[in-house]
N, C-alpha and C. Protein backbone atom coordinates (compact mmCIF):
# COMPACT_ATOMS: atom_id res chain seq x y z
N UNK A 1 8.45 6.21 -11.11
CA UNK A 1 8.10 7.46 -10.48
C UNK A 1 9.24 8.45 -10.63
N UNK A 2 8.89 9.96 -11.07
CA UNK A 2 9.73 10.41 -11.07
C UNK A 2 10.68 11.14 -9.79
N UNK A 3 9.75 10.81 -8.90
CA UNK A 3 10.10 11.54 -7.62
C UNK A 3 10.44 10.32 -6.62
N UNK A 4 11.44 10.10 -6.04
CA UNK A 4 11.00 8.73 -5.29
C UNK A 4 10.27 9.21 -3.87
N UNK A 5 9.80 7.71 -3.34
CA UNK A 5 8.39 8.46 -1.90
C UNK A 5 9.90 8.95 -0.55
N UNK A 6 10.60 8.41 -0.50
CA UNK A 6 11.43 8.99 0.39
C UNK A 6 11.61 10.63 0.27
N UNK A 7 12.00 11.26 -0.91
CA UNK A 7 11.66 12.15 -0.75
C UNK A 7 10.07 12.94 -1.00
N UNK A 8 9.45 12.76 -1.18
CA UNK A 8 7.91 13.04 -1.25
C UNK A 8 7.27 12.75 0.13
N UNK A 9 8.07 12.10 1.13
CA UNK A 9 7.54 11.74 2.22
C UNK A 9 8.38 13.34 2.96
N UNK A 10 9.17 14.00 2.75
CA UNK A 10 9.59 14.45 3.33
C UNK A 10 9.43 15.94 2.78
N UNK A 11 9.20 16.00 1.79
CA UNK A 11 8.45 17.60 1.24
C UNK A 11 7.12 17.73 1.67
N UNK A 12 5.96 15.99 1.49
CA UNK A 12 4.89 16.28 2.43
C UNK A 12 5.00 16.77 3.86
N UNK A 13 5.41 16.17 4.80
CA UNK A 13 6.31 16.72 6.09
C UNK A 13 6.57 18.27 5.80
N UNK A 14 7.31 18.65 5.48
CA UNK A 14 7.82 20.11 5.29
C UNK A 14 6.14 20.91 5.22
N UNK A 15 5.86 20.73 4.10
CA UNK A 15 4.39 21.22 3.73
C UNK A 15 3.18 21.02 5.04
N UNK A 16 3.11 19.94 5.68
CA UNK A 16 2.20 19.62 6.48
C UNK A 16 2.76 20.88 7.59
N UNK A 17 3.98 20.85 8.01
CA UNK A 17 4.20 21.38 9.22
C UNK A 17 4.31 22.90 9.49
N UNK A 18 4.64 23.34 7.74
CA UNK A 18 4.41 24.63 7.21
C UNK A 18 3.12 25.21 7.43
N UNK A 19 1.66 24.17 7.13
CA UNK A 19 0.29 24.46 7.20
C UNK A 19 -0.40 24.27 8.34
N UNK A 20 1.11 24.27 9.21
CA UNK A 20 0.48 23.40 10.80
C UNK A 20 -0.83 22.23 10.79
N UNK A 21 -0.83 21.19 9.91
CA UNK A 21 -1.66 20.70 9.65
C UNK A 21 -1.47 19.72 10.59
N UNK A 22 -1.45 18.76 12.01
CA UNK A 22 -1.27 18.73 12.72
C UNK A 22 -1.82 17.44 12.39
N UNK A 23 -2.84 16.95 12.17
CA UNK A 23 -3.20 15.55 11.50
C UNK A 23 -2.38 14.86 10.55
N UNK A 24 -2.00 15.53 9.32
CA UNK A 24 -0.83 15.14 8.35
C UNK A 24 0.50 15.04 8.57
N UNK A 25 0.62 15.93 9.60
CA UNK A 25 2.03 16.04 10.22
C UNK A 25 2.29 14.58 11.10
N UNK A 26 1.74 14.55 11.83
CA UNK A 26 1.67 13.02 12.91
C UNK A 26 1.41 11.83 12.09
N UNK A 27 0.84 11.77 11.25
CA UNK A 27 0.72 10.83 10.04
C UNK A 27 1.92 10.56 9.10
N UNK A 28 2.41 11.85 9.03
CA UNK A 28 3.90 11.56 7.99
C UNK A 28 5.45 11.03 9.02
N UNK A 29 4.85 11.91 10.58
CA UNK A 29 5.99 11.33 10.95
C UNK A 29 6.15 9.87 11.76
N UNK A 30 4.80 9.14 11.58
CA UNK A 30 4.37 7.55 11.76
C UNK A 30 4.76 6.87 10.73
N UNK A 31 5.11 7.08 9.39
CA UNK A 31 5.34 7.08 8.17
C UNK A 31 6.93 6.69 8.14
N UNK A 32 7.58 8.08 8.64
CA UNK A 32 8.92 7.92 8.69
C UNK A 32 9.67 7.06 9.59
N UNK A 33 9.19 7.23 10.67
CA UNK A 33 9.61 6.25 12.18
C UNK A 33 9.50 4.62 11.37
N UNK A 34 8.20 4.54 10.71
CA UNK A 34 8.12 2.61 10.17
C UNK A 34 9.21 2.60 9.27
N UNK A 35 9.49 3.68 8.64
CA UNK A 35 10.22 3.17 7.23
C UNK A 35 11.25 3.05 7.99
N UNK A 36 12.06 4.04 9.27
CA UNK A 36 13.64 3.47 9.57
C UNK A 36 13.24 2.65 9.99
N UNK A 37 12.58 2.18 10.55
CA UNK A 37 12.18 0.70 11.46
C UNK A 37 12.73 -0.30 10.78
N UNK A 38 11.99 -0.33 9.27
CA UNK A 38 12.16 -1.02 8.38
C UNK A 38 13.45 -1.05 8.03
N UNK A 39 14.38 0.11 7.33
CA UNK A 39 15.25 0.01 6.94
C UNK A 39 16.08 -0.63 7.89
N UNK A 40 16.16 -0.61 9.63
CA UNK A 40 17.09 -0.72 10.65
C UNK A 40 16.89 -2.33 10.34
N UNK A 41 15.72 -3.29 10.23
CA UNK A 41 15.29 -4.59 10.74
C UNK A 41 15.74 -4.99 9.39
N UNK A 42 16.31 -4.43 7.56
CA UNK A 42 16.92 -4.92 6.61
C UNK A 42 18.44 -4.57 6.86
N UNK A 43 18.93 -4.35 7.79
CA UNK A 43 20.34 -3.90 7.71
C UNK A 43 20.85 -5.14 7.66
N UNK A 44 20.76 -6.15 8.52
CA UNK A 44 21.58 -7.30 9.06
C UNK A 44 21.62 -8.29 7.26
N UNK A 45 21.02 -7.98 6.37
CA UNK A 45 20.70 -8.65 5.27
C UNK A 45 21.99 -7.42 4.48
N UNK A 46 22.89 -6.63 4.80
CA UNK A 46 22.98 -5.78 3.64
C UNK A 46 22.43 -4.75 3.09
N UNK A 47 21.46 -4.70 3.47
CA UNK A 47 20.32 -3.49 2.49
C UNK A 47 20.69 -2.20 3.44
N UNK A 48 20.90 -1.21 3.06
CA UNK A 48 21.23 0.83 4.10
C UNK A 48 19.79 1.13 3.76
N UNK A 49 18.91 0.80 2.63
CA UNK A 49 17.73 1.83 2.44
C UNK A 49 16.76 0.71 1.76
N UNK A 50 15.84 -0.16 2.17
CA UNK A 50 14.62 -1.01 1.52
C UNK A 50 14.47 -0.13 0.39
N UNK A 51 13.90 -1.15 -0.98
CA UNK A 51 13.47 -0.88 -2.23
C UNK A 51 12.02 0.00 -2.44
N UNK A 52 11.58 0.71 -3.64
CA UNK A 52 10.20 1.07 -3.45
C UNK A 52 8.93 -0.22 -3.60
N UNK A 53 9.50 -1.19 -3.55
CA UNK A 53 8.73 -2.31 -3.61
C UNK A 53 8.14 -2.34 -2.09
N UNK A 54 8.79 -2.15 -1.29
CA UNK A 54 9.06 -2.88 0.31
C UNK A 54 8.45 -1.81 1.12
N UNK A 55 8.68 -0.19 0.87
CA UNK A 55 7.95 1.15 1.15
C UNK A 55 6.49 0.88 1.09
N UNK A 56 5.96 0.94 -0.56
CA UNK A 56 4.82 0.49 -0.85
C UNK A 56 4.25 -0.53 -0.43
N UNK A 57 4.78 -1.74 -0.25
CA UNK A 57 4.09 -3.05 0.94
C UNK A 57 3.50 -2.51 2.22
N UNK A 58 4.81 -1.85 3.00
CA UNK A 58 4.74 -1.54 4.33
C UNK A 58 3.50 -0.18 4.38
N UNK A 59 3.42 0.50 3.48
CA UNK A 59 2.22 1.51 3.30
C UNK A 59 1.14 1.01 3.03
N UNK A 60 0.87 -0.74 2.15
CA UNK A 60 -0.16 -0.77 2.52
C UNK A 60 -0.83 -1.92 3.90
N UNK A 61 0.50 -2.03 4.26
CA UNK A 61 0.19 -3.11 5.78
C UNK A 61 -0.56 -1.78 6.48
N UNK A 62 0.29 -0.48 6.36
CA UNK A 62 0.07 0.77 7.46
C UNK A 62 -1.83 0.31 7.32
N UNK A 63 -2.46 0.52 5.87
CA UNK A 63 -3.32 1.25 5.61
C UNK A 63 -4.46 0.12 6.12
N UNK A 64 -3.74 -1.69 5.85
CA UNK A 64 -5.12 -1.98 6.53
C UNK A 64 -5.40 -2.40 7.77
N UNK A 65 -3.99 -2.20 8.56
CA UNK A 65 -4.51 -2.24 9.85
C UNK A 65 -5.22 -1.15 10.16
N UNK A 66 -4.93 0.21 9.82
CA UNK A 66 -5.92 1.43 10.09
C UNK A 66 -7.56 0.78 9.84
N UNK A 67 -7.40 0.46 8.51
CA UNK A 67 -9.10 -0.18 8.18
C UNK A 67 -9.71 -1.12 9.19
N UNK A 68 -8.94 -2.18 9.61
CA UNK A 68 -9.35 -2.78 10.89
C UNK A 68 -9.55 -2.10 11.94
N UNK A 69 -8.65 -1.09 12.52
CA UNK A 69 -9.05 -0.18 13.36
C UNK A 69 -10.52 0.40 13.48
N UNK A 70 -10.66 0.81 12.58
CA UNK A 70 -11.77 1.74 12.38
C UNK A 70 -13.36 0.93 12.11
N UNK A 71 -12.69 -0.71 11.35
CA UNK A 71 -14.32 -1.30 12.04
C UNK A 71 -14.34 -1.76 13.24
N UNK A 72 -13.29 -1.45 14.33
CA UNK A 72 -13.59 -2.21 15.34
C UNK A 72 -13.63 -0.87 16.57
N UNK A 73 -13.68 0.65 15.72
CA UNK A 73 -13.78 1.73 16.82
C UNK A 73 -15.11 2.13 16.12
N UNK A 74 -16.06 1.72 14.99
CA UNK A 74 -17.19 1.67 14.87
C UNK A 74 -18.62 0.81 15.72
N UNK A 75 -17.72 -0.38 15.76
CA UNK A 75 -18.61 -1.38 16.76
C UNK A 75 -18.43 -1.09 18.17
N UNK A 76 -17.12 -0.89 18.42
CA UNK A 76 -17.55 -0.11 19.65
C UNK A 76 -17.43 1.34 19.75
N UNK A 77 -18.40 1.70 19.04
CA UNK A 77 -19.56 3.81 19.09
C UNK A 77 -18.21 4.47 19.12
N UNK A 78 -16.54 4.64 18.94
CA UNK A 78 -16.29 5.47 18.95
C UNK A 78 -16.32 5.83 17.50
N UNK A 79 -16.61 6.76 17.07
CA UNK A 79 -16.53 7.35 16.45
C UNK A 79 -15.57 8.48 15.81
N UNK A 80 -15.12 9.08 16.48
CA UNK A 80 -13.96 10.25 16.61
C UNK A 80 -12.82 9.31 16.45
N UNK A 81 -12.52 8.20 17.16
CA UNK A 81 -11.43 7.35 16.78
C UNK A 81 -11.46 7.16 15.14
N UNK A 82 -12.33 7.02 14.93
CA UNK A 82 -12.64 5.95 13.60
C UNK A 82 -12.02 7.12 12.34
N UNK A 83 -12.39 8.40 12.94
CA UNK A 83 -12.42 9.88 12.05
C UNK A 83 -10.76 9.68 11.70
N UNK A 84 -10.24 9.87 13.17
CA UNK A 84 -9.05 9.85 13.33
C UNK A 84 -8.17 8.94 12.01
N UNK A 85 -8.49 7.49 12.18
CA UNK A 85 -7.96 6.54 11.31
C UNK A 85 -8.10 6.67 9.78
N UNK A 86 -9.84 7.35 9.80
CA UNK A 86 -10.13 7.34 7.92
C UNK A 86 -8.24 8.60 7.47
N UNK A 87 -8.66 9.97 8.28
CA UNK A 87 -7.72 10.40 8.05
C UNK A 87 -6.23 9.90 7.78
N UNK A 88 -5.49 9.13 8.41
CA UNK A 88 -4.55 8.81 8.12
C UNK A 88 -4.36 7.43 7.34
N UNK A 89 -5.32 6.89 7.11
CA UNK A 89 -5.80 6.40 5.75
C UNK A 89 -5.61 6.77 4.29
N UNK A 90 -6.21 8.09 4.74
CA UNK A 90 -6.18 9.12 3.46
C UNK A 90 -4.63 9.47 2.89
N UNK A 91 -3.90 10.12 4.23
CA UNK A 91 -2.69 10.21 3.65
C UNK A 91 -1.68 9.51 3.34
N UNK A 92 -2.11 8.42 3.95
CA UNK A 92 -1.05 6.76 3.63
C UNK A 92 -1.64 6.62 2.40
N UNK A 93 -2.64 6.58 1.88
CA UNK A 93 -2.86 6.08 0.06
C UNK A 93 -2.67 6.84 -0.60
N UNK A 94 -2.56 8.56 -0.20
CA UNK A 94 -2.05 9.50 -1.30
C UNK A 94 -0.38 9.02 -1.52
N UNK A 95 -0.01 7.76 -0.86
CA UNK A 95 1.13 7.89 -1.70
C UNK A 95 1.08 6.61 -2.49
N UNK A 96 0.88 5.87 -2.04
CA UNK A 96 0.39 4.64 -3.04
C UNK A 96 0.15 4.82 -4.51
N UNK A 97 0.29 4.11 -5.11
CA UNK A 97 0.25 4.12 -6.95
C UNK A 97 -1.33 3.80 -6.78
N UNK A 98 -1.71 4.24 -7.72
CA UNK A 98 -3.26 4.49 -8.68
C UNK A 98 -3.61 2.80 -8.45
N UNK A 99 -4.63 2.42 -8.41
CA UNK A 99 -5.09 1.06 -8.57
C UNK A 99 -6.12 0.97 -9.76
N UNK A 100 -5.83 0.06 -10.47
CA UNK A 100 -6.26 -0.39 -11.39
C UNK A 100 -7.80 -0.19 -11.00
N UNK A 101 -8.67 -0.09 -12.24
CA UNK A 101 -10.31 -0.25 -11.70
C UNK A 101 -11.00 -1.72 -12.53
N UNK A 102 -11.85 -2.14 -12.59
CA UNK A 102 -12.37 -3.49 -12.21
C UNK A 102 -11.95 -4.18 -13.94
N UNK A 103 -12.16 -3.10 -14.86
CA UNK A 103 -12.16 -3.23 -16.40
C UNK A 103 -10.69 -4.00 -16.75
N UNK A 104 -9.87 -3.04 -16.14
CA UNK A 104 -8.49 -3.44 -16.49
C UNK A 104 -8.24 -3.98 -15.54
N UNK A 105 -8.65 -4.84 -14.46
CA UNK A 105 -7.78 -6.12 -13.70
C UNK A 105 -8.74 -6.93 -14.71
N UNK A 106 -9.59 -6.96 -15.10
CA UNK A 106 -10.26 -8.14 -15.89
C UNK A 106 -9.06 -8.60 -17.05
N UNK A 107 -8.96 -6.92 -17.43
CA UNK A 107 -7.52 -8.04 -18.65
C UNK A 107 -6.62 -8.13 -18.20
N UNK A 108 -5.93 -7.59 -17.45
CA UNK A 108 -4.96 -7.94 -16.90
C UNK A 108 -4.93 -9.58 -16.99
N UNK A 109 -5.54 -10.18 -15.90
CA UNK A 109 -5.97 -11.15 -15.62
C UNK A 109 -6.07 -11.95 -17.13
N UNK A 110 -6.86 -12.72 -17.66
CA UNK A 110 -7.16 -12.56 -18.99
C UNK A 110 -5.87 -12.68 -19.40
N UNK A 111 -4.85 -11.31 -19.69
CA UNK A 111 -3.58 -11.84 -20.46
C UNK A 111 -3.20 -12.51 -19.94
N UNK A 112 -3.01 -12.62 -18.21
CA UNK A 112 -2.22 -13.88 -17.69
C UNK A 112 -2.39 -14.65 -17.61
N UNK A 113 -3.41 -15.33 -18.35
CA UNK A 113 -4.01 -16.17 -17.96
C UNK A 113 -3.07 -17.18 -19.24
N UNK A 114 -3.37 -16.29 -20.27
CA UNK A 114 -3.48 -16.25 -21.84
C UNK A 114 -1.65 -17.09 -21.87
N UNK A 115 -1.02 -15.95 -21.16
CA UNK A 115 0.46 -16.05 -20.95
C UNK A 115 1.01 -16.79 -20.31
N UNK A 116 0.22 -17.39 -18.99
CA UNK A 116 1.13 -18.64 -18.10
C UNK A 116 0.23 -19.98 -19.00
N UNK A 117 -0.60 -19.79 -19.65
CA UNK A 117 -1.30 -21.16 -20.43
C UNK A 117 -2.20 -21.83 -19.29
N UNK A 118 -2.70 -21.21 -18.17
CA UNK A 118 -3.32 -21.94 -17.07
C UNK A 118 -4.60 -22.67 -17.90
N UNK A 119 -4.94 -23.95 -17.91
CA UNK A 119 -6.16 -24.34 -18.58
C UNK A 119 -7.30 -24.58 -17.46
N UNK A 120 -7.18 -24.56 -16.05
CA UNK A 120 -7.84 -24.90 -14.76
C UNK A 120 -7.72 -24.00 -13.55
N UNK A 121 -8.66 -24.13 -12.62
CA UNK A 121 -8.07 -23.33 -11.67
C UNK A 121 -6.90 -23.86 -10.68
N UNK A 122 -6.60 -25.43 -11.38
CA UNK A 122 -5.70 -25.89 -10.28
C UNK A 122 -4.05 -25.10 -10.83
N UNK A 123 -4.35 -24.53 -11.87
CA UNK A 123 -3.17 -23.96 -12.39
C UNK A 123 -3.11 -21.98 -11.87
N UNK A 124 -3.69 -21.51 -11.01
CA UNK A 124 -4.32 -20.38 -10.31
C UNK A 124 -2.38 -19.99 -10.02
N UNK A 125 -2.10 -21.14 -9.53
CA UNK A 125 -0.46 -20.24 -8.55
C UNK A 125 0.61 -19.49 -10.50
N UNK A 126 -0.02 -20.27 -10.97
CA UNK A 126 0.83 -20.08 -12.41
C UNK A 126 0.42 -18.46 -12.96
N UNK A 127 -0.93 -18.45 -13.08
CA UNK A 127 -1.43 -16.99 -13.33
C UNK A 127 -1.15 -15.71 -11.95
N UNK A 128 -1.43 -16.19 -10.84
CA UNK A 128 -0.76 -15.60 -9.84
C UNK A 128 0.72 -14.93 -9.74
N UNK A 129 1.90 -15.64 -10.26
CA UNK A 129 3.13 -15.55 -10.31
C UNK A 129 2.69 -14.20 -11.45
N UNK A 130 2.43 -14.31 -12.43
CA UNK A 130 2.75 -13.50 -13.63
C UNK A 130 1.91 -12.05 -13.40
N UNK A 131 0.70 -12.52 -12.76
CA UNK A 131 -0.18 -10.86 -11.73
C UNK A 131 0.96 -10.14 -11.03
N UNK A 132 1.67 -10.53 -10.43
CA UNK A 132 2.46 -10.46 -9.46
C UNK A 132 3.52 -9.79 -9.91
N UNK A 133 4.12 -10.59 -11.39
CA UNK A 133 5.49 -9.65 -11.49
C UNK A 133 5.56 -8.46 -12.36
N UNK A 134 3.87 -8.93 -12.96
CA UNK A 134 3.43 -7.32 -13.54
C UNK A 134 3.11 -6.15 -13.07
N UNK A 135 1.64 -6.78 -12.31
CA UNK A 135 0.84 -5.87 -11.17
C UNK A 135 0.80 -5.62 -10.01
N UNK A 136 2.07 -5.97 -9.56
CA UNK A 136 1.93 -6.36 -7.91
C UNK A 136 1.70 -4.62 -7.19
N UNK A 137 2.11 -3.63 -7.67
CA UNK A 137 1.85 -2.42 -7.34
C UNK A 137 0.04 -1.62 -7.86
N UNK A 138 -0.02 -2.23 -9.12
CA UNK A 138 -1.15 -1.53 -9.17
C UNK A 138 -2.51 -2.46 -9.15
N UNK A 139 -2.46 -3.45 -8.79
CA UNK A 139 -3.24 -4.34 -8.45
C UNK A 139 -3.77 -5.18 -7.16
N UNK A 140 -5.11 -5.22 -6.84
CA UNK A 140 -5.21 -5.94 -5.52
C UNK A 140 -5.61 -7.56 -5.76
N UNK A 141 -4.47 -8.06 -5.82
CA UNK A 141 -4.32 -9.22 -6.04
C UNK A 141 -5.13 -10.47 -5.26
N UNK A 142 -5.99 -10.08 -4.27
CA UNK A 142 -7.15 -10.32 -3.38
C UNK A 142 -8.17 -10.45 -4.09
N UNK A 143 -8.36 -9.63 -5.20
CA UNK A 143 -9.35 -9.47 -6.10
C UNK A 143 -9.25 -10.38 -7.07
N UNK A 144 -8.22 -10.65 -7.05
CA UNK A 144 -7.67 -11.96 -8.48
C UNK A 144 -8.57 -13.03 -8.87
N UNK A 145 -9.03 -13.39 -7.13
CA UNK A 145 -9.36 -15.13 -7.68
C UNK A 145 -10.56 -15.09 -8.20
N UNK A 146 -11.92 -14.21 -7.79
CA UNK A 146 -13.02 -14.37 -8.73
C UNK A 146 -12.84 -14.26 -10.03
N UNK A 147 -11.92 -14.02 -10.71
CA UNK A 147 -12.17 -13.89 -12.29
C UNK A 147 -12.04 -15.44 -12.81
C-alpha cells in the first residue's frame, strides 16, 4: 500500500469531521481508540506500533462482531440498531484490501494445492499454511475448505 492505514485512518477522521459526518466520525474514532488499545496490549512484547498485518486482523474482528450484532438487533425488531452497525461496517471494510472473488480463490487454491503436493484432504493444514502466507489479506480463508 502506498499510503499506510494509520495514516488514512486519520485523513479519513480529518475529512469525516470536516463533513460533520457524525456517523464516520464515531466510527473512525472506535477505530483509533482499538488500534492504541492494541498497540498499548503489544508493548510489553517490544512492539511501539503493531504491523499492517495485525491492523487488518483487528479490522476484521471489528467488522464481524458488528455482523453478529446486527443479526441479533434483527431478531430482536430493532432495526435502527442494525442501520447503525451496517454503517460502520461499511467504513471498517473501506479500509480493508479488495477480496478476492470466487474465480481467483479457486486458483489460488489449486496452486496451493499444486505447491504444498497435498494428495488428500488429510493433508488440508499443508495447503492451508501456503493460503495463508500468500493470501492471508486478500482471502477468506473460511472459504478454503469447500474447494
Amino acid at each position: 500500500m502506498a499510503e499506510d492505514l494509520r495514516s488514512r485512518f486519520t485523513a479519513a477522521l480529518k475529512t469525516a469531521m470536516l463533513a460533520r459526518d457524525a456517523a464516520t466520525t464515531s466510527t473512525l474514532r472506535m477505530i483509533t481508540a482499538k488500534l492504541k488499545d492494541t498497540d498499548i496490549a503489544a508493548r510489553p512484547s517490544g512492539v511501539t506500533a503493531v504491523p499492517e498485518e495485525q491492523i487488518v486482523a483487528m479490522l476484521r474482528g471489528m467488522a464481524k462482531s458488528r455482523r453478529e450484532s446486527v443479526e441479533l438487533y434483527r431478531q430482536g425488531g430493532r432495526e435502527e440498531l442494525a442501520a447503525k452497525e451496517e454503517a460502520e461496517i461499511a467504513v471498517i471494510e473501506s479500509f480493508l484490501p479488495q477480496q478476492m472473488d470466487a474465480a481467483a480463490t479457486e486458483a489460488a487454491i489449486r496452486e496451493a494445492i499444486a505447491e504444498s503436493g497435498a494428495a488428500s484432504i488429510k493433508e488440508m493444514g499443508k495447503v492451508m499454511a501456503v493460503l495463508r502466507a500468500k493470501h492471508a489479506a486478500t482471502m477468506d480463508l473460511g472459504k478454503a475448505g469447500p474447494w
